[in-house]
PDB file of N, CA and C in Angstrom:
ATOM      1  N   UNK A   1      43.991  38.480 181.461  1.00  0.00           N
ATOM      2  CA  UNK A   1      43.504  39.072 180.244  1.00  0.00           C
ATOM      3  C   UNK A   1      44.653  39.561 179.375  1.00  0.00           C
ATOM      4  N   UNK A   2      45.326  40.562 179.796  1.00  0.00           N
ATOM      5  CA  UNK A   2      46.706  40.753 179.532  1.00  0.00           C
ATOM      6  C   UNK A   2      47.214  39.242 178.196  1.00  0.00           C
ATOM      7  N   UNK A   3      47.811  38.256 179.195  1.00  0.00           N
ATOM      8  CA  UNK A   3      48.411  37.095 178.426  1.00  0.00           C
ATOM      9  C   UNK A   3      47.438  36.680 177.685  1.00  0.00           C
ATOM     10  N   UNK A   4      46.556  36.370 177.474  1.00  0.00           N
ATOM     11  CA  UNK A   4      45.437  36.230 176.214  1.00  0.00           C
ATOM     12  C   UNK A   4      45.484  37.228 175.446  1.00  0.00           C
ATOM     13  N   UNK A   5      45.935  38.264 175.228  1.00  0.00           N
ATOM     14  CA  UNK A   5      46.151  39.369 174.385  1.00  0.00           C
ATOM     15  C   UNK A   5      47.604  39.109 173.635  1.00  0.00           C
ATOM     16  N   UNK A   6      48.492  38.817 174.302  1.00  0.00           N
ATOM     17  CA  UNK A   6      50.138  39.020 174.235  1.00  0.00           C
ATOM     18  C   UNK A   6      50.327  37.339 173.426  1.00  0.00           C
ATOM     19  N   UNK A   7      49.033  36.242 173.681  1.00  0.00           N
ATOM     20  CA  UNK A   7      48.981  35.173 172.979  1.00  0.00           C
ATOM     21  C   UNK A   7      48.586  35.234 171.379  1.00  0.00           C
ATOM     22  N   UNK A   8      47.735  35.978 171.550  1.00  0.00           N
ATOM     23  CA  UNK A   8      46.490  36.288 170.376  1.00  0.00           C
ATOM     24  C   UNK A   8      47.979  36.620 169.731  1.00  0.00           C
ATOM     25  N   UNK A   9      48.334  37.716 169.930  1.00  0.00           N
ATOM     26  CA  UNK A   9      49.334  39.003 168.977  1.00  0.00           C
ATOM     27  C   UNK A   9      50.408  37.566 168.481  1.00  0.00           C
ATOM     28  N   UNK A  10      50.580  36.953 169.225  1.00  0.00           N
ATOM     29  CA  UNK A  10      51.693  36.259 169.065  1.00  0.00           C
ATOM     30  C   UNK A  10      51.244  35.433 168.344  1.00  0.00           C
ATOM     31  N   UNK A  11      50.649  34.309 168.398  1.00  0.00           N
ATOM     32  CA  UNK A  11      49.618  33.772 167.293  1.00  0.00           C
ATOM     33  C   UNK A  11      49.339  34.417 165.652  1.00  0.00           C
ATOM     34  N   UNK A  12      49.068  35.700 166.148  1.00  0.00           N
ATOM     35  CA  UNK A  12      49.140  36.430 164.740  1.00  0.00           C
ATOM     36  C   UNK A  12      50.196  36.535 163.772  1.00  0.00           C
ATOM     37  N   UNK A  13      51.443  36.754 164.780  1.00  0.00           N
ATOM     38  CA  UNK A  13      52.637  37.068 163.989  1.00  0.00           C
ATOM     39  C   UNK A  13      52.931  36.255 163.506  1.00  0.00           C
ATOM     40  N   UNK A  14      53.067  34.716 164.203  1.00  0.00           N
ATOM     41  CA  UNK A  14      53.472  33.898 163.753  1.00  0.00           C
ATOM     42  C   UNK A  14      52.850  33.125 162.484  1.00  0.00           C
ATOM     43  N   UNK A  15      51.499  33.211 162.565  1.00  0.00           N
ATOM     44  CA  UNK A  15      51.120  33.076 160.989  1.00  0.00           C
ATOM     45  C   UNK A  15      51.357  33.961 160.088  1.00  0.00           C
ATOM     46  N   UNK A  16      51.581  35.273 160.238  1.00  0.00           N
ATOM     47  CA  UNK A  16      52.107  35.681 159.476  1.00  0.00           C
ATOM     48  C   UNK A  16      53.424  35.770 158.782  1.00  0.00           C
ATOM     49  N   UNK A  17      53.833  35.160 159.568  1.00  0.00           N
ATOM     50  CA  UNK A  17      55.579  34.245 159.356  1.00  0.00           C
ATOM     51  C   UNK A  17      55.467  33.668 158.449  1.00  0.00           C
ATOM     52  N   UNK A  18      54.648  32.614 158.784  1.00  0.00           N
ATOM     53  CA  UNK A  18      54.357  31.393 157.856  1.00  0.00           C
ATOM     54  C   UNK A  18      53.790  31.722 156.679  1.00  0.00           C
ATOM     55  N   UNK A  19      52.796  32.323 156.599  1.00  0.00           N
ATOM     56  CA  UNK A  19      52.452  33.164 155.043  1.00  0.00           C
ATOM     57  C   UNK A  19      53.449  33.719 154.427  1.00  0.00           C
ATOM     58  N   UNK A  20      54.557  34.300 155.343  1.00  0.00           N
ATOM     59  CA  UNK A  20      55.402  35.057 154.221  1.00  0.00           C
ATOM     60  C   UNK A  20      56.327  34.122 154.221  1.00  0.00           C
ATOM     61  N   UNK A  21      56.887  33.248 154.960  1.00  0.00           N
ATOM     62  CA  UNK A  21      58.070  32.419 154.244  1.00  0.00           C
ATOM     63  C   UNK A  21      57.598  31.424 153.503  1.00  0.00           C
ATOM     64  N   UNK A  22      56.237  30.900 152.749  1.00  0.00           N
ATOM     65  CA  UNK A  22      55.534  30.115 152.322  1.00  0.00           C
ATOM     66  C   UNK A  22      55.619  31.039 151.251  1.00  0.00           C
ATOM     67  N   UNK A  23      55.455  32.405 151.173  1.00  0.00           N
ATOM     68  CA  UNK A  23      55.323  33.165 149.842  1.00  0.00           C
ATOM     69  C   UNK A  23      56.569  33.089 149.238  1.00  0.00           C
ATOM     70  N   UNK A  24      57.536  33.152 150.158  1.00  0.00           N
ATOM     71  CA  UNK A  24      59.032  33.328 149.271  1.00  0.00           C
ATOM     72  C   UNK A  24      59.607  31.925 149.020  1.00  0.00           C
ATOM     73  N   UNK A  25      59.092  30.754 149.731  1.00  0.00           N
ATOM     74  CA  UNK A  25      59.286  29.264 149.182  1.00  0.00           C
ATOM     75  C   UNK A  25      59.059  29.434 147.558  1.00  0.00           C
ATOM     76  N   UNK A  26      57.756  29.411 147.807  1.00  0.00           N
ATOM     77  CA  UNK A  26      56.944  29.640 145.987  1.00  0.00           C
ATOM     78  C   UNK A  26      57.804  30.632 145.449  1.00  0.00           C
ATOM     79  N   UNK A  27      58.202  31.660 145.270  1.00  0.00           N
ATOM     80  CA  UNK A  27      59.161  32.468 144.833  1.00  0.00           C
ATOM     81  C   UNK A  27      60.547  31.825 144.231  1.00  0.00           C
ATOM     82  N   UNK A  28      61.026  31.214 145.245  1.00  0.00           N
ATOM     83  CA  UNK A  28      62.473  30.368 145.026  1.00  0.00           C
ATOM     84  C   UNK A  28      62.168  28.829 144.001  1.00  0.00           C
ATOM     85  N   UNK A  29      60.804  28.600 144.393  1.00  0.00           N
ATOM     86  CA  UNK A  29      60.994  27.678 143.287  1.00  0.00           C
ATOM     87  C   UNK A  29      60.561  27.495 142.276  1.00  0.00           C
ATOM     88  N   UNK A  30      59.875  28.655 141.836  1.00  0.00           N
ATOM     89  CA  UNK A  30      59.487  29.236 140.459  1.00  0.00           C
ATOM     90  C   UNK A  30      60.783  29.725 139.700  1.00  0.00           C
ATOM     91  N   UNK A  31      61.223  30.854 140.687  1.00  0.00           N
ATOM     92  CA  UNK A  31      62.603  31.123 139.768  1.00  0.00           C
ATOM     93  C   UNK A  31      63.883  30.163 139.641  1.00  0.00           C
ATOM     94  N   UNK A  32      63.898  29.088 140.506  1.00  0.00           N
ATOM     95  CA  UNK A  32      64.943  27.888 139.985  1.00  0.00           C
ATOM     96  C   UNK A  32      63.966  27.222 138.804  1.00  0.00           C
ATOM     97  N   UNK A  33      62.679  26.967 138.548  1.00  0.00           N
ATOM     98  CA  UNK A  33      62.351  26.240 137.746  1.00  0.00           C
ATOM     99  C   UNK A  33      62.521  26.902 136.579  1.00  0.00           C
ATOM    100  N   UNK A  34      62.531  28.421 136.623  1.00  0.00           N
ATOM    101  CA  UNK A  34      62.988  29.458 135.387  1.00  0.00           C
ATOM    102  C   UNK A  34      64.565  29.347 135.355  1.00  0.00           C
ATOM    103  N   UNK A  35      65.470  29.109 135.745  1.00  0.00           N
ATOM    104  CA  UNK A  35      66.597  29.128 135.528  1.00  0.00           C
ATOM    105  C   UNK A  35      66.961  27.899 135.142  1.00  0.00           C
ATOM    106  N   UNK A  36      66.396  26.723 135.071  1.00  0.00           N
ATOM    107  CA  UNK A  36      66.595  25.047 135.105  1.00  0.00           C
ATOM    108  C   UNK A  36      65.969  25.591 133.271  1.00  0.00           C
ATOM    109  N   UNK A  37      65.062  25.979 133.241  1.00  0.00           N
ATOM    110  CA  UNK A  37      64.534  26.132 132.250  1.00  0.00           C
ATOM    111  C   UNK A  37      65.979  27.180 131.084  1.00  0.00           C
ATOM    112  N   UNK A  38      65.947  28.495 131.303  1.00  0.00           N
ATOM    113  CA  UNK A  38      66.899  29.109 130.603  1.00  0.00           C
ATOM    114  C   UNK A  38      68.378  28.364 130.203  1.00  0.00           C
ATOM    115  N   UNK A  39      68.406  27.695 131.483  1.00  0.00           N
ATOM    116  CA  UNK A  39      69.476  26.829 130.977  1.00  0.00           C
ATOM    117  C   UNK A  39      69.764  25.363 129.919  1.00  0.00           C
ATOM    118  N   UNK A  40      68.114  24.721 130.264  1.00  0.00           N
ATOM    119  CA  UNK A  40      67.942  23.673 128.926  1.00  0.00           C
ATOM    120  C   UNK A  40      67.834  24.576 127.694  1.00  0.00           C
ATOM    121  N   UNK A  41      67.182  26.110 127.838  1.00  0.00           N
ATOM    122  CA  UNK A  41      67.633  26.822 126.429  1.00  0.00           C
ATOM    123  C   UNK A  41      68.860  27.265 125.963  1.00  0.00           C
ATOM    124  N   UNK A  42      69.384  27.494 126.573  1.00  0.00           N
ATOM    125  CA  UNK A  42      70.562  27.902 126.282  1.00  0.00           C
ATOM    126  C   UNK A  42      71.580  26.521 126.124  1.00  0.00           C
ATOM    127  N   UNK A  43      71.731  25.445 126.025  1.00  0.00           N
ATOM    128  CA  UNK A  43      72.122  24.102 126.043  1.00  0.00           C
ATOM    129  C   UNK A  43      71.208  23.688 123.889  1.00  0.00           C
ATOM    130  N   UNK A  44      70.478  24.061 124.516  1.00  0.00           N
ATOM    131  CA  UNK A  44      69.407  23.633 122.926  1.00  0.00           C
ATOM    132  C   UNK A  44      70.150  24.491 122.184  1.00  0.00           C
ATOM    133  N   UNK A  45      70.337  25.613 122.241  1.00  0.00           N
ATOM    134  CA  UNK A  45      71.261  26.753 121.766  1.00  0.00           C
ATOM    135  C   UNK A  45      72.071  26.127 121.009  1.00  0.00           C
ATOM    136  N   UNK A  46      73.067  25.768 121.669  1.00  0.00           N
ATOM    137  CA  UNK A  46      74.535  25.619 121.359  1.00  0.00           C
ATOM    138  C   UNK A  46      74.211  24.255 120.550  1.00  0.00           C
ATOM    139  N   UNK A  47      73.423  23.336 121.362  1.00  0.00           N
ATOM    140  CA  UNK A  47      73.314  22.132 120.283  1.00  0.00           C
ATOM    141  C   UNK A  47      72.558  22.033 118.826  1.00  0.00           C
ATOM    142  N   UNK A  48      71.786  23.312 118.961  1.00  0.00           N
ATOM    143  CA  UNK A  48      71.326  23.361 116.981  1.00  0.00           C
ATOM    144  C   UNK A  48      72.479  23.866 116.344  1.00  0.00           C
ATOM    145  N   UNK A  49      72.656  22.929 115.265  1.00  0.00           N
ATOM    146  CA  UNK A  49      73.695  23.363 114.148  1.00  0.00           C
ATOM    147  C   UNK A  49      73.242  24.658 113.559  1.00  0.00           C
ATOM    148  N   UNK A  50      72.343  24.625 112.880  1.00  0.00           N
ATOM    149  CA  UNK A  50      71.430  25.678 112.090  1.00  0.00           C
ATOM    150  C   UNK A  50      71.496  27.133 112.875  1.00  0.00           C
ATOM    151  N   UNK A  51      72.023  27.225 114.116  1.00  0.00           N
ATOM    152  CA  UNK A  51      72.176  28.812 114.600  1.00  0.00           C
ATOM    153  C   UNK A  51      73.042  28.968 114.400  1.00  0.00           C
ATOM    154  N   UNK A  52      73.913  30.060 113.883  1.00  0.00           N
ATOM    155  CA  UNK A  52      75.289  30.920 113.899  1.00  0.00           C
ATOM    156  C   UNK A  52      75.868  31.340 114.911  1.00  0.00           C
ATOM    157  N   UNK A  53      76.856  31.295 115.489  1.00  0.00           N
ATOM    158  CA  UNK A  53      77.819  31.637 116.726  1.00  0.00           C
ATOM    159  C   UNK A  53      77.508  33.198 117.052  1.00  0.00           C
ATOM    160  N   UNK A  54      76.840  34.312 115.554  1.00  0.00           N
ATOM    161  CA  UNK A  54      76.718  35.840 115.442  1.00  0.00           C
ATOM    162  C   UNK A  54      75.483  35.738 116.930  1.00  0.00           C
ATOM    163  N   UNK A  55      74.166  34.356 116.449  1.00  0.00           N
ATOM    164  CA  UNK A  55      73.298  34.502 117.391  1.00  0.00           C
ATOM    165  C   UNK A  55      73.470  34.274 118.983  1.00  0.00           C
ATOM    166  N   UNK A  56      74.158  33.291 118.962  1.00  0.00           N
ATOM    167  CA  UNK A  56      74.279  32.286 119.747  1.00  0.00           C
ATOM    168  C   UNK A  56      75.139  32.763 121.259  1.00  0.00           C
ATOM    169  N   UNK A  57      75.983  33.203 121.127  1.00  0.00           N
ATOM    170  CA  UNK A  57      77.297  33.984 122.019  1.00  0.00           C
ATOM    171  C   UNK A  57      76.369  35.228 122.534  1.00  0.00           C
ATOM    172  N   UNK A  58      75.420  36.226 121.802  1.00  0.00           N
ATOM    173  CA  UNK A  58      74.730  37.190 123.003  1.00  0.00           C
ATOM    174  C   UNK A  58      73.406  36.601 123.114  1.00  0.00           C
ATOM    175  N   UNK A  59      72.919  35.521 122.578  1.00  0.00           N
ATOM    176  CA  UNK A  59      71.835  34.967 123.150  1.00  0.00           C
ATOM    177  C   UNK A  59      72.087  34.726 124.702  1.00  0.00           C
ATOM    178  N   UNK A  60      73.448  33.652 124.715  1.00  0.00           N
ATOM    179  CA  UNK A  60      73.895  33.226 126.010  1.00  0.00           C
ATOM    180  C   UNK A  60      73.879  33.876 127.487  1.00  0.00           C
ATOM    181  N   UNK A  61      74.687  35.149 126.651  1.00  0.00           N
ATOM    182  CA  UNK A  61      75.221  36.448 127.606  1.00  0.00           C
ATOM    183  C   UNK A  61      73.903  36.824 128.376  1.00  0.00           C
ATOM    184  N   UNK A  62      73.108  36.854 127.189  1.00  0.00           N
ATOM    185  CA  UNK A  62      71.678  37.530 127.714  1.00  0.00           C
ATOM    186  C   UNK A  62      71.055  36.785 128.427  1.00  0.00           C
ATOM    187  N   UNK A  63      71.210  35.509 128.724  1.00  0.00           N
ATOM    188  CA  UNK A  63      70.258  34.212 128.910  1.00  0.00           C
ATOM    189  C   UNK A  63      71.027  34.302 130.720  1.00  0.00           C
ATOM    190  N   UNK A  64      72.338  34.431 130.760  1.00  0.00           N
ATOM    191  CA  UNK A  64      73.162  34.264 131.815  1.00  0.00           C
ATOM    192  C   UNK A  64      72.844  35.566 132.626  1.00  0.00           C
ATOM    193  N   UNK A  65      72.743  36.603 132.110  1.00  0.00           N
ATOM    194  CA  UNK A  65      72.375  37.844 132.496  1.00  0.00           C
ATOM    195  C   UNK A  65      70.967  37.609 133.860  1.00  0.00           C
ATOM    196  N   UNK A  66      70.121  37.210 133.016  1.00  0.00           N
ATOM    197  CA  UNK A  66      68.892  37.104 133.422  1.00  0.00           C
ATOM    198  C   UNK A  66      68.645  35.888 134.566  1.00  0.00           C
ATOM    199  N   UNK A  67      70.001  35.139 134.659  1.00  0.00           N
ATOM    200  CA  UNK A  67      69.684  33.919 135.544  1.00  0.00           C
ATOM    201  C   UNK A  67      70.723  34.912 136.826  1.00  0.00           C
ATOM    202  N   UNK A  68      71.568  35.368 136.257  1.00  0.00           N
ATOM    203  CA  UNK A  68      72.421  36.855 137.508  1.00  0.00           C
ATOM    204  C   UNK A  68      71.359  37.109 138.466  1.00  0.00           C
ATOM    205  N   UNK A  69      70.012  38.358 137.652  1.00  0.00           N
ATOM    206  CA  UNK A  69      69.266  38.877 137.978  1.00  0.00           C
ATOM    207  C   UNK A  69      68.130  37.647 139.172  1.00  0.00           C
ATOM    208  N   UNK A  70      68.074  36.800 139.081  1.00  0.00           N
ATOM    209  CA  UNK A  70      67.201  35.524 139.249  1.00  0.00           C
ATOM    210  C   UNK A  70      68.177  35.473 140.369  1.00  0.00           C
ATOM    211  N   UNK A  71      69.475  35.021 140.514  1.00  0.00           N
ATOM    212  CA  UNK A  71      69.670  34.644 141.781  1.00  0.00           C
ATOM    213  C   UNK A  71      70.286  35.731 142.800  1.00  0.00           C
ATOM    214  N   UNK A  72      70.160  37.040 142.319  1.00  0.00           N
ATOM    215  CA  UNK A  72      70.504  38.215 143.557  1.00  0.00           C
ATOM    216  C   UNK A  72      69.162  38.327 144.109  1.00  0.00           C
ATOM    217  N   UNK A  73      68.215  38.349 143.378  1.00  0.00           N
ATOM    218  CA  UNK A  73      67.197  39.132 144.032  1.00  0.00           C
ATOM    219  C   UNK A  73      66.163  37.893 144.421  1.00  0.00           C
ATOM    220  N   UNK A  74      66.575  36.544 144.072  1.00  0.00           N
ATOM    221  CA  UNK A  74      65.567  35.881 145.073  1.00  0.00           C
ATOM    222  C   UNK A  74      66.285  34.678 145.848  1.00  0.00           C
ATOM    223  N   UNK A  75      67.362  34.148 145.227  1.00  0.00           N
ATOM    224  CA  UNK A  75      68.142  33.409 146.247  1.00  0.00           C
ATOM    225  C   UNK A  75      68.950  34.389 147.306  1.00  0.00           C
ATOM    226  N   UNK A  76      69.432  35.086 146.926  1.00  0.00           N
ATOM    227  CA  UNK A  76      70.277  36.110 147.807  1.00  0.00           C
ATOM    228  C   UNK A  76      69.888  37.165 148.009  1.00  0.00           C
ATOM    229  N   UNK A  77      68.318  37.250 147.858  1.00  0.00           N
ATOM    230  CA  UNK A  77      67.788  38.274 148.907  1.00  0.00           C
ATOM    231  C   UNK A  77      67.816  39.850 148.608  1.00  0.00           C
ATOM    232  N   UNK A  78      68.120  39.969 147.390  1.00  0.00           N
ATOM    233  CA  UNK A  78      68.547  41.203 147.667  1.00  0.00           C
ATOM    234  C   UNK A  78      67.253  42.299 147.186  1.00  0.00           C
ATOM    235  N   UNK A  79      66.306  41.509 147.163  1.00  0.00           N
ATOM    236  CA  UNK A  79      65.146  42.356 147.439  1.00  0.00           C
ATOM    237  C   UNK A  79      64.538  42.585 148.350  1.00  0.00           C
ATOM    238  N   UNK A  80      64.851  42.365 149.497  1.00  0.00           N
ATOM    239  CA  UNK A  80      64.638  42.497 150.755  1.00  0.00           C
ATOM    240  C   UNK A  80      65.151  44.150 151.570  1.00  0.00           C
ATOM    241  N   UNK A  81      64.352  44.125 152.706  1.00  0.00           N
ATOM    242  CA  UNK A  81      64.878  45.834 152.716  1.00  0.00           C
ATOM    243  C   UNK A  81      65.964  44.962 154.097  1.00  0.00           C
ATOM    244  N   UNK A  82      66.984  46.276 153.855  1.00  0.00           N
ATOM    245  CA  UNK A  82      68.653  46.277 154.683  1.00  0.00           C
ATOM    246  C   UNK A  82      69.918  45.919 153.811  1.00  0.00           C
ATOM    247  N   UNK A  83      69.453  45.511 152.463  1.00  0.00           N
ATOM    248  CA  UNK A  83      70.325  45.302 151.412  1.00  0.00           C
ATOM    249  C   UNK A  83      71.024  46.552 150.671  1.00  0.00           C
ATOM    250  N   UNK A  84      70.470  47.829 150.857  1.00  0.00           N
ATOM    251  CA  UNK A  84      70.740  49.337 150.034  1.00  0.00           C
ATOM    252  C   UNK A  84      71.854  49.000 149.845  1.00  0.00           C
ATOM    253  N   UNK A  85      73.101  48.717 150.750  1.00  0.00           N
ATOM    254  CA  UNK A  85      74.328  49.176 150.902  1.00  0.00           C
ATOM    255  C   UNK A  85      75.042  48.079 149.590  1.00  0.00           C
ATOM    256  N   UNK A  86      74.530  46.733 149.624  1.00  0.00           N
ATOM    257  CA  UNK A  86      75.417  46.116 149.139  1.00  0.00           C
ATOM    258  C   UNK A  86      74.914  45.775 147.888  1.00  0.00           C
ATOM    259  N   UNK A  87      73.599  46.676 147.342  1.00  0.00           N
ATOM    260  CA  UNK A  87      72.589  46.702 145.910  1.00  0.00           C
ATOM    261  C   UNK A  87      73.884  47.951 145.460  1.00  0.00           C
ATOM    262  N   UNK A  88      74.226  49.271 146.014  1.00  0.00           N
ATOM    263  CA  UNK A  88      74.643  50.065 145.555  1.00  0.00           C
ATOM    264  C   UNK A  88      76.331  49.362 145.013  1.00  0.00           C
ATOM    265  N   UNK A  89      76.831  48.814 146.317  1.00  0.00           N
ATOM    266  CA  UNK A  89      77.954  48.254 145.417  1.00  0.00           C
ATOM    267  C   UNK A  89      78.217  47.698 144.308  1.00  0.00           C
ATOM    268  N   UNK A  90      77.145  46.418 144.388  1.00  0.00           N
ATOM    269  CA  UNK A  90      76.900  45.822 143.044  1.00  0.00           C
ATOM    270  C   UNK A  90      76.669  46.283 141.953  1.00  0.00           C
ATOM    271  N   UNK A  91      75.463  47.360 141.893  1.00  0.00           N
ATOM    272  CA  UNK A  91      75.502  48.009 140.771  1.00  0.00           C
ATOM    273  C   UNK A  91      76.089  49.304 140.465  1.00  0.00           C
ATOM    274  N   UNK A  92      76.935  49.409 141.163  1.00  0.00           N
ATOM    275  CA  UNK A  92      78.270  50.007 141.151  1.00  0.00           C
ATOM    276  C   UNK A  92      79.197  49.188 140.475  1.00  0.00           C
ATOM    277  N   UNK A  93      79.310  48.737 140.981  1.00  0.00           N
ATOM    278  CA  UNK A  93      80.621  47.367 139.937  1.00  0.00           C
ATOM    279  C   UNK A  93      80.169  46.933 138.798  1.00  0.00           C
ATOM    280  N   UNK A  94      78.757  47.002 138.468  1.00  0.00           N
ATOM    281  CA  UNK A  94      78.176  46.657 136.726  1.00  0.00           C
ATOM    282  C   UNK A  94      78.373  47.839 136.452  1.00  0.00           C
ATOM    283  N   UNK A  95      78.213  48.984 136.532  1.00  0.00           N
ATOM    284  CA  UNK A  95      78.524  50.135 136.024  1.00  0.00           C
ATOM    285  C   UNK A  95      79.629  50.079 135.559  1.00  0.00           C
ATOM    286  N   UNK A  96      80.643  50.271 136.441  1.00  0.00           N
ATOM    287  CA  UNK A  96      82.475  50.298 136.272  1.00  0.00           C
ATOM    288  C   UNK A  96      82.498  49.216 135.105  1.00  0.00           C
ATOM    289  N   UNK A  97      82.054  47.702 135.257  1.00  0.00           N
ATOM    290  CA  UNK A  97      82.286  46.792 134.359  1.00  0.00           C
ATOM    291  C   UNK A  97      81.790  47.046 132.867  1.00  0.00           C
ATOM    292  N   UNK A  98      80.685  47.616 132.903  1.00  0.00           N
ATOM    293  CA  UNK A  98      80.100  47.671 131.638  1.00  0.00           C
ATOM    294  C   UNK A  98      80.666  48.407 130.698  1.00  0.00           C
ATOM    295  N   UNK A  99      81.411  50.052 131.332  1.00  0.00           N
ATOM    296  CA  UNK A  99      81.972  51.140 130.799  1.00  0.00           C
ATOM    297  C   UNK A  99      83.129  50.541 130.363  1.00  0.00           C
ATOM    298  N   UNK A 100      84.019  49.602 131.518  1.00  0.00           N
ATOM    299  CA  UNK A 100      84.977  48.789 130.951  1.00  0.00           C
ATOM    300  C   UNK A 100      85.007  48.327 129.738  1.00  0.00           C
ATOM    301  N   UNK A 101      84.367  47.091 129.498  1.00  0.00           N
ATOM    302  CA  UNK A 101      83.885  46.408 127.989  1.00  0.00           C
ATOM    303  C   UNK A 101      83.508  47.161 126.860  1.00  0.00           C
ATOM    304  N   UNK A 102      82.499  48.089 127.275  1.00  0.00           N
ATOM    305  CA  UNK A 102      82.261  48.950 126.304  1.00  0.00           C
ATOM    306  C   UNK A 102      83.939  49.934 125.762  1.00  0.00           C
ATOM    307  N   UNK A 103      84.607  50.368 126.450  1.00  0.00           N
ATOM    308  CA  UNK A 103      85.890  50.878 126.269  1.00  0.00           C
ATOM    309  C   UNK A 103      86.770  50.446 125.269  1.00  0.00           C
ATOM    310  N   UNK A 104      86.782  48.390 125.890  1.00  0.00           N
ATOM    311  CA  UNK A 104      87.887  47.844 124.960  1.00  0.00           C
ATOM    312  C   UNK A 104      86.759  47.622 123.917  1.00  0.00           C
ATOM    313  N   UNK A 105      85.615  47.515 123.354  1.00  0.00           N
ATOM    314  CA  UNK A 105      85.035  47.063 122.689  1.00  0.00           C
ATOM    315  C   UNK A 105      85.487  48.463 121.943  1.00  0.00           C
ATOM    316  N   UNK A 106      85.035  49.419 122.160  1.00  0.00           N
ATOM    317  CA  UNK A 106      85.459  50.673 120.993  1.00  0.00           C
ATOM    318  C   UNK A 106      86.589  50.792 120.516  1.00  0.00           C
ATOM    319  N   UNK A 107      87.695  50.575 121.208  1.00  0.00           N
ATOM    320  CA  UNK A 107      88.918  50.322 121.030  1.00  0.00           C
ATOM    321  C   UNK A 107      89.644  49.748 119.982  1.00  0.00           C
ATOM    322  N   UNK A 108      88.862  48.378 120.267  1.00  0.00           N
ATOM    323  CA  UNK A 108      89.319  47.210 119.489  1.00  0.00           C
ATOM    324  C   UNK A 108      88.697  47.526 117.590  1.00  0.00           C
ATOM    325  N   UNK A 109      87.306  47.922 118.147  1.00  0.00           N
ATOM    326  CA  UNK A 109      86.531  48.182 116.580  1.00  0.00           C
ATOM    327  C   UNK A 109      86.772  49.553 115.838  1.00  0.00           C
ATOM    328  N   UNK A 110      87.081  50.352 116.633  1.00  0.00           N
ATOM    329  CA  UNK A 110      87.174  51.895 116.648  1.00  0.00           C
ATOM    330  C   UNK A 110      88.645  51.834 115.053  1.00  0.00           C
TER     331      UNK A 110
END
């Protein structure tokens, strides 16, 4: 009786495996089909004459930004729990970076 119990449980888990790595399949290939995508925009971008370089250069930034965000948190996981340590670094280092840019940017215009 015992091992018919310890089967069952096991049985359970294991579909539940499969549900969740089936959920994060669909996950990964939604957000590559969003990044395949941002990137034919950002390509269309640069190839219309009719946009100005004023638009075009933080369209990009922003476009690249958002494909960043796209591959930490679903190719590389970092939405997953046991990541704290190396989420804090990272956005630790956009911090430092941003204050950076922003610095020479005042600098330069200032």
């Amino acid at each position: 009786m015992v091992g018919k119990k310890s089967r069952g449980h096991i049985n359970s888990d294991l579909e539940f495996k499969k549900k969740k790595h089936a959920q994060e399949m669909k996950y990964q290939v939604l957000s590559f089909g969003l990044m395949i995508g941002l990137t034919i925009v950002a390509f269309l971008t640069v190839a219309t004459d009719g946009v100005g370089s004023w638009f075009t250069i933080p369209f990009i930034i922003l476009l690249a930004a958002i494909q960043v965000i796209f591959q930490l948190y679903y190719f590389m996981h970092m939405n997953q729990k046991g990541h704290e340590a190396p989420a804090m670094f990272l956005y630790s280092g956009m911090f430092v970076a941003f204050i950076t840019v922003l610095a020479f940017v005042t600098i330069i215009w200032w």
